[in-house]
Protein backbone atom coordinates (compact mmCIF):
# COMPACT_ATOMS: atom_id res chain seq x y z
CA UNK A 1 43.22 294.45 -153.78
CA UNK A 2 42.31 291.14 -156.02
CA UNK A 3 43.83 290.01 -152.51
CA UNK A 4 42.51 290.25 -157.03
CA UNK A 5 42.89 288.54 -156.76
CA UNK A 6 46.50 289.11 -155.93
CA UNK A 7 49.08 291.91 -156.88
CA UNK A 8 52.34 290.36 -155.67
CA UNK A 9 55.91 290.64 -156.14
CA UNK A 10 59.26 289.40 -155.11
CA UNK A 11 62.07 290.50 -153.01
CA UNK A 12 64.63 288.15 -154.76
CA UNK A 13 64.04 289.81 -157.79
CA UNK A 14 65.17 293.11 -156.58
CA UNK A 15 68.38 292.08 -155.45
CA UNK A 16 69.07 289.94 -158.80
CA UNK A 17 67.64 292.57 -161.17
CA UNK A 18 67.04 295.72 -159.73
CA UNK A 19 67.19 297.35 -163.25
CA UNK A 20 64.12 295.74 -164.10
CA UNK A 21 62.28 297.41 -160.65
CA UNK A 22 60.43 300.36 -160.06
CA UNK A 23 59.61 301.98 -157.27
CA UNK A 24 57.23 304.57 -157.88
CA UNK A 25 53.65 304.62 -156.77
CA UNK A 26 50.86 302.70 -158.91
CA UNK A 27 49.83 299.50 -158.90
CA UNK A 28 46.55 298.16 -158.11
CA UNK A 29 44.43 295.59 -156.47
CA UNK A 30 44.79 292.32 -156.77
CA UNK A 31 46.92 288.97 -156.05
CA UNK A 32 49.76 288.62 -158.21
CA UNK A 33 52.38 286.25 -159.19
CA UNK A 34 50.26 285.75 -163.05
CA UNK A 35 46.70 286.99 -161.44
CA UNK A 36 44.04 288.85 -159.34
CA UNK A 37 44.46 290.62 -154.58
CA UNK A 38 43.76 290.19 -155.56
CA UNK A 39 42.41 292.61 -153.42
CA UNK A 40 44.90 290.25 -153.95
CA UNK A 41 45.15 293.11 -153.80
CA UNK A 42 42.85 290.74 -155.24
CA UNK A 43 44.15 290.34 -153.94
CA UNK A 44 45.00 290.63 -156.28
CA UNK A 45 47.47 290.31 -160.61
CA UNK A 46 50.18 290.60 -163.28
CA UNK A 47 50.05 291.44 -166.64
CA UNK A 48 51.87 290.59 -170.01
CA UNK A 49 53.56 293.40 -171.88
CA UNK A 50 52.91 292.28 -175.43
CA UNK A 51 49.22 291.34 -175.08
CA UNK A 52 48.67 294.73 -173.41
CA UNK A 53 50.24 296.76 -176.31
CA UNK A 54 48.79 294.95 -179.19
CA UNK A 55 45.62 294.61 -177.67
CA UNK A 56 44.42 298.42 -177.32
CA UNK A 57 45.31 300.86 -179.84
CA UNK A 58 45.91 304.76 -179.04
CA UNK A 59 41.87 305.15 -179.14
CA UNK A 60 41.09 302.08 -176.97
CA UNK A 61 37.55 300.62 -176.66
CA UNK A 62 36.01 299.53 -173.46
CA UNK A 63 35.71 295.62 -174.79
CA UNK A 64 39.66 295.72 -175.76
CA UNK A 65 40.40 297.55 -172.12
CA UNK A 66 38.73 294.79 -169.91
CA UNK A 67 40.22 292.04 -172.50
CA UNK A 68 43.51 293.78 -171.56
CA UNK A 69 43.06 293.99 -167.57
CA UNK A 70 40.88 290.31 -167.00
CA UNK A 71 43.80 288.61 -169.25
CA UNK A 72 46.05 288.87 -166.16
CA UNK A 73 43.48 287.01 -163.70
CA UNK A 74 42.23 284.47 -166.10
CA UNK A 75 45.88 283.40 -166.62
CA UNK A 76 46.50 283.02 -162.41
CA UNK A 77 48.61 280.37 -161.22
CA UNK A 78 50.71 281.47 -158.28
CA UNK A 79 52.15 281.09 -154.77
CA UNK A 80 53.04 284.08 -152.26
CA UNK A 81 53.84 285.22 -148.48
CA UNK A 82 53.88 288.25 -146.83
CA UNK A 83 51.99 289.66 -144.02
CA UNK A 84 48.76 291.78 -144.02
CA UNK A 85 49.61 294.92 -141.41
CA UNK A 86 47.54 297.07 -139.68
CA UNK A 87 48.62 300.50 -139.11
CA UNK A 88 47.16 302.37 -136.42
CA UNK A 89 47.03 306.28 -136.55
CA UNK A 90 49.90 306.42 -133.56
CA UNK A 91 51.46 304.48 -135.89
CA UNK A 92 51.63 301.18 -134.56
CA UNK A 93 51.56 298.00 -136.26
CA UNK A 94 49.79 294.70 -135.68
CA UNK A 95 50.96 292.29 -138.35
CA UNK A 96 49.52 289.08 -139.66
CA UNK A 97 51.74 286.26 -141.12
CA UNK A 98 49.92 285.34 -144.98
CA UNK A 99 49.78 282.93 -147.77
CA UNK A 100 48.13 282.84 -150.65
CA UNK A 101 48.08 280.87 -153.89
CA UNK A 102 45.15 281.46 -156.69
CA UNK A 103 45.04 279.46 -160.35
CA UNK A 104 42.08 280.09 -162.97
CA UNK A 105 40.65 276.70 -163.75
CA UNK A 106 37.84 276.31 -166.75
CA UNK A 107 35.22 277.37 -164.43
CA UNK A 108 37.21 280.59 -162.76
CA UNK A 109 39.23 282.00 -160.13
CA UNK A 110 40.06 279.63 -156.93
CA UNK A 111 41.96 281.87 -154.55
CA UNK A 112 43.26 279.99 -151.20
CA UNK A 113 44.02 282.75 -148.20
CA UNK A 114 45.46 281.48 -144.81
CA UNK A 115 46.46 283.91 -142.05
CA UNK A 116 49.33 281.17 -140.54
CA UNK A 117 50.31 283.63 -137.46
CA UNK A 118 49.91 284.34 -134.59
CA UNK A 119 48.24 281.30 -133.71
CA UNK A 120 44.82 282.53 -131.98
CA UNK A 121 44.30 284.09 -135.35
CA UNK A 122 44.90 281.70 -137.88
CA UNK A 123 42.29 281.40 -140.46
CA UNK A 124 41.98 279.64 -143.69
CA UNK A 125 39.46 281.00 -146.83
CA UNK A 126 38.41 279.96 -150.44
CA UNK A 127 37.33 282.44 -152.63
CA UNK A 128 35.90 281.29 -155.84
CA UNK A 129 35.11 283.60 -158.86
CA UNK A 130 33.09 282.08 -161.55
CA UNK A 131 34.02 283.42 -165.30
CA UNK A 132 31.02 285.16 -164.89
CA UNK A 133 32.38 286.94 -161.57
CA UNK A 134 29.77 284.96 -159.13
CA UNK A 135 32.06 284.59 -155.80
CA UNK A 136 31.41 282.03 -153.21
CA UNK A 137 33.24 281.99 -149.77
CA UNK A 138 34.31 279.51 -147.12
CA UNK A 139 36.63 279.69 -144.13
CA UNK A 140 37.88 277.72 -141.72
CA UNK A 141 37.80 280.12 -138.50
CA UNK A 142 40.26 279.78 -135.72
CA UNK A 143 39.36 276.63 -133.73
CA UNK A 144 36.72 275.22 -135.92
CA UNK A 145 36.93 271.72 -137.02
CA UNK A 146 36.31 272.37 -140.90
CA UNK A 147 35.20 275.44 -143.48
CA UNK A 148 31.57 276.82 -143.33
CA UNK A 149 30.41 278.81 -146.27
CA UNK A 150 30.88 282.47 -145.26
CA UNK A 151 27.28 284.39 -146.10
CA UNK A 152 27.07 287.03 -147.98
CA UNK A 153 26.11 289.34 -144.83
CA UNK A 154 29.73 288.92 -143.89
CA UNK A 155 31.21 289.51 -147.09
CA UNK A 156 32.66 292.72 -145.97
CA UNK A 157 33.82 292.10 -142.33
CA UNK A 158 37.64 292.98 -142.08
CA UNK A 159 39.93 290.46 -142.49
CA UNK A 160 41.89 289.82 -139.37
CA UNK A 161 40.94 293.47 -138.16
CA UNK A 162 42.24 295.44 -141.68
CA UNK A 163 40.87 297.70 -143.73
CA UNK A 164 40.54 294.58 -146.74
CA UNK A 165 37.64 292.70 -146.32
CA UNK A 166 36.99 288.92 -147.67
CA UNK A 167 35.04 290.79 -150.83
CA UNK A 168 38.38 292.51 -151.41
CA UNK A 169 40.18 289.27 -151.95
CA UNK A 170 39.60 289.38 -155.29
CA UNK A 171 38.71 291.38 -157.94
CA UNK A 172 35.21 290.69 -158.80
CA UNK A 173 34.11 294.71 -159.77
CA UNK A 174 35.93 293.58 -163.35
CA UNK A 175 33.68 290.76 -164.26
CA UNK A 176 30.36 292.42 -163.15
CA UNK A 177 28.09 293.39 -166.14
CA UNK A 178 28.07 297.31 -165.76
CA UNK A 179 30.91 298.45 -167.50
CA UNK A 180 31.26 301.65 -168.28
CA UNK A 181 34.78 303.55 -169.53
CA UNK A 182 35.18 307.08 -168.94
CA UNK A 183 37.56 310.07 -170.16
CA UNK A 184 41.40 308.97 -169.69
CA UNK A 185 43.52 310.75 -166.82
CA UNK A 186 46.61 310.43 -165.18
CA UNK A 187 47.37 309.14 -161.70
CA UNK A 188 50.46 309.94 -160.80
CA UNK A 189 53.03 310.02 -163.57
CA UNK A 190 50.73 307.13 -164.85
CA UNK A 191 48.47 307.65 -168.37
CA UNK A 192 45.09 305.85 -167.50
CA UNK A 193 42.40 304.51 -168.44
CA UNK A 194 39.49 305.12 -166.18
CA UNK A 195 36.89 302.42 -165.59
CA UNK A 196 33.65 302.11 -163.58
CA UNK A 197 32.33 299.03 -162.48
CA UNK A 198 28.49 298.86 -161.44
CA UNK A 199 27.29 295.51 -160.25
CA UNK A 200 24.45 294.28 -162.41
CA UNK A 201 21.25 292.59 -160.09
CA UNK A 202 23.40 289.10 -160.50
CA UNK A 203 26.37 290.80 -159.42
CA UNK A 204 26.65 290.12 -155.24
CA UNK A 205 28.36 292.93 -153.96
CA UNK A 206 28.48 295.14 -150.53
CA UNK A 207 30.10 297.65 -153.28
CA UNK A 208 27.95 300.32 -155.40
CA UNK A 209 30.69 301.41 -157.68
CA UNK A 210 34.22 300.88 -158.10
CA UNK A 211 36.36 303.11 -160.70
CA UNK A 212 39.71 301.80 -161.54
CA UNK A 213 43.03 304.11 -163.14
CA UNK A 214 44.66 301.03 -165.26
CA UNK A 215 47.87 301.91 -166.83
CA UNK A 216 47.61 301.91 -170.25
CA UNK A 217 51.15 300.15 -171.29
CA UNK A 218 50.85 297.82 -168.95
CA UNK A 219 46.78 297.29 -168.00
CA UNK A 220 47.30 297.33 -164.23
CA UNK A 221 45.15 298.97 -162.05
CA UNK A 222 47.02 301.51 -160.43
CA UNK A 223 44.41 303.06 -158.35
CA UNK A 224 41.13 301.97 -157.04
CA UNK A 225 38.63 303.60 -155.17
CA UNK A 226 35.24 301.58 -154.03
CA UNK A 227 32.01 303.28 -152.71
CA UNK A 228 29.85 301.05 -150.40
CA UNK A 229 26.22 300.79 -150.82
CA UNK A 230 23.87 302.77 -148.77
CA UNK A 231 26.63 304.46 -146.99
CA UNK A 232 28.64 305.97 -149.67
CA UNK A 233 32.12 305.26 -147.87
CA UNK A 234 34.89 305.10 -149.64
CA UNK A 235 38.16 302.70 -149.88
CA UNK A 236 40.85 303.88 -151.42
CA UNK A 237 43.71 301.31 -152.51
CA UNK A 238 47.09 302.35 -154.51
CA UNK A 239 49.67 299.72 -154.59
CA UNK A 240 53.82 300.26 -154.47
CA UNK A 241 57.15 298.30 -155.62
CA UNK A 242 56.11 297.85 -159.33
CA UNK A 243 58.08 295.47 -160.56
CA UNK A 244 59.11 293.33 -164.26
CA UNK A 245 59.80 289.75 -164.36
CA UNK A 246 59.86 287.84 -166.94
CA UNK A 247 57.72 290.12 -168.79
CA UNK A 248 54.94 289.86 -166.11
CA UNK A 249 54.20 293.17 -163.87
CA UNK A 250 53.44 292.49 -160.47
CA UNK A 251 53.45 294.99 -156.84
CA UNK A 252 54.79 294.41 -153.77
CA UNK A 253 52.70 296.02 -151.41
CA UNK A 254 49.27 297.24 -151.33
CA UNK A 255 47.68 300.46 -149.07
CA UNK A 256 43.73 300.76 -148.25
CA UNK A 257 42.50 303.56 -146.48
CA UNK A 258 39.04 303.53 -145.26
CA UNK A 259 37.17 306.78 -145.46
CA UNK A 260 36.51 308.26 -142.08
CA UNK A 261 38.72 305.98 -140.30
CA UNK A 262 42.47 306.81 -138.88
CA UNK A 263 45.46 304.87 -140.11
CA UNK A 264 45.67 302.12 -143.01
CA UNK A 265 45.98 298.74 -144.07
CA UNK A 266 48.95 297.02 -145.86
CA UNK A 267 49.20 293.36 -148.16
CA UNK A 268 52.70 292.79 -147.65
CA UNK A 269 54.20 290.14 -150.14
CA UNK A 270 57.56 288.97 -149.13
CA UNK A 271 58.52 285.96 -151.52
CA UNK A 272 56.51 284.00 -154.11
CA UNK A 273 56.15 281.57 -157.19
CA UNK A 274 54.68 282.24 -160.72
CA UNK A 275 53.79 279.47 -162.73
CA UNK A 276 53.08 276.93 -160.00
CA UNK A 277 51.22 274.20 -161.41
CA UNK A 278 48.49 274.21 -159.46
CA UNK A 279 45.38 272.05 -159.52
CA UNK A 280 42.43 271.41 -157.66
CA UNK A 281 43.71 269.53 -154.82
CA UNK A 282 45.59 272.45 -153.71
CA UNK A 283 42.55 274.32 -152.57
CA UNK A 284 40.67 271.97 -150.29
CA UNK A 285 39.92 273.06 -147.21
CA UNK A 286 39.70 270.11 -145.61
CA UNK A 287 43.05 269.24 -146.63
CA UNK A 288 45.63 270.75 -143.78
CA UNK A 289 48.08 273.51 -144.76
CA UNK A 290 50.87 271.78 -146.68
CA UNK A 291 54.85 272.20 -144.49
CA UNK A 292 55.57 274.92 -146.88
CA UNK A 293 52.75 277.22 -145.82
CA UNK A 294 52.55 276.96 -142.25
């Protein structure tokens, strides 16, 4: 969920091109809008057509695979809002105003999260993900005068109550040295590749495993499942609203369900801006939220 870096999409494209939209289930985590959710979703992530054809052939290799799916983060430059929702199992919702903007600079992933409403709960973060997949975290909690780095024994504290936690943000799992790909299936209507992930003793992570379904025209996760350490829960995140523009792939919402726990969490994106021109000024913390993201 990449919030990935990012997986994100935009309503203004469905009402200009709905032709170019599809609805059903599968896209992954991630931030999108040319990235990661992210957990962007990362949370999230988008991904180029051509590269992704040319770039694995009908017997694909694991190299050519992770080429395909880490092309989409390591070209990041984005803006997005939405809301991140929780869903309780009565079916009431408690939802979270959100914005998020990532770019890949020569030395990785910066991913800027702020929850902007309701007031009591606004919170700012910055992820970083090295191009080695080393994260570092800082937030600005409500009330606090400026960001603190967030250690590593809080990686995986919910975010704003939800089932994503800060780890989630991004999508780290695809960077971390154990690799390993397994037998193609489907998820879905969806032909897959199937990928592990094992963090490596570098590799900072409240995860064991994570195995990823990436669709093989398009290399988007369409499916991820992550097993804690120690406690073998699972997460289970599937992404909807998969949607073309401008050749780039992105999702507009993102599920996680949290083994052993009732209801579900949602990364809502709303509106957003690929290509952005970001640069580095954009993600410091110190700096206040600019008019456009409050």
């Amino acid at each position: 969920m990449t919030l990935t870096v990012a997986n994100f999409a935009w309503k203004n494209v469905w009402r200009r091109h709905p032709t170019t939209c599809l609805t059903r289930r599968g896209m992954g985590m991630g931030i999108n809008a040319r990235s990661t959710w992210i957990w962007i979703p990362t949370l999230l992530v988008l991904t180029s057509l051509p590269f992704a054809r040319e770039a694995v052939a009908a017997s694909a290799d694991q190299s050519a695979v992770l080429a395909g799916t880490r092309q989409r983060i390591e070209t990041s430059d984005f803006r997005a809002s939405g809301k991140l929702v929780q869903v309780g199992a009565d079916g009431e919702r408690t939802s979270y105003r959100l914005t998020m903007k990532g770019h890949w600079f020569p030395d990785g992933l910066r991913l800027l999260c702020e929850i902007t409403g309701p007031a009591a709960a606004r919170t700012r973060m910055l992820l970083h993900m090295s191009v080695n997949g080393h994260i570092t975290i800082e937030v600005v909690q409500p009330g606090a005068k400026g960001p603190v780095a967030l250690p590593f024994e809080h990686w995986n504290d919910p975010v704003a109550g939800t089932g994503f936690s800060y780890e989630d943000m991004v999508e780290g799992h695809l960077f971390w040295t154990g690799q390993e790909l397994q037998a193609p299936a489907k998820y879905g209507a969806r032909d897959c590749y199937v990928l592990k992930s094992i963090p490596g003793a570098e590799d900072r992570s409240y995860y064991g495993s994570v195995i990823s379904w990436i669709d093989q025209e398009i290399f988007y996760p369409v499916h991820v499942v992550k097993t804690l350490r120690g406690s073998g829960q699972q997460k289970d995140f599937v992404s909807f609203g998969l949607r073309r523009n401008n050749g780039v792939w992105s999702a507009s919402q993102i599920e996680v369900k949290v083994q052993g726990k009732p209801g579900s969490s949602l990364l809502m994106i709303e509106n957003g801006t690929e290509h952005a021109k970001l640069g580095r000024k954009d993600f410091d913390l110190n700096q206040p939220a600019t008019e456009g993201e409050k």
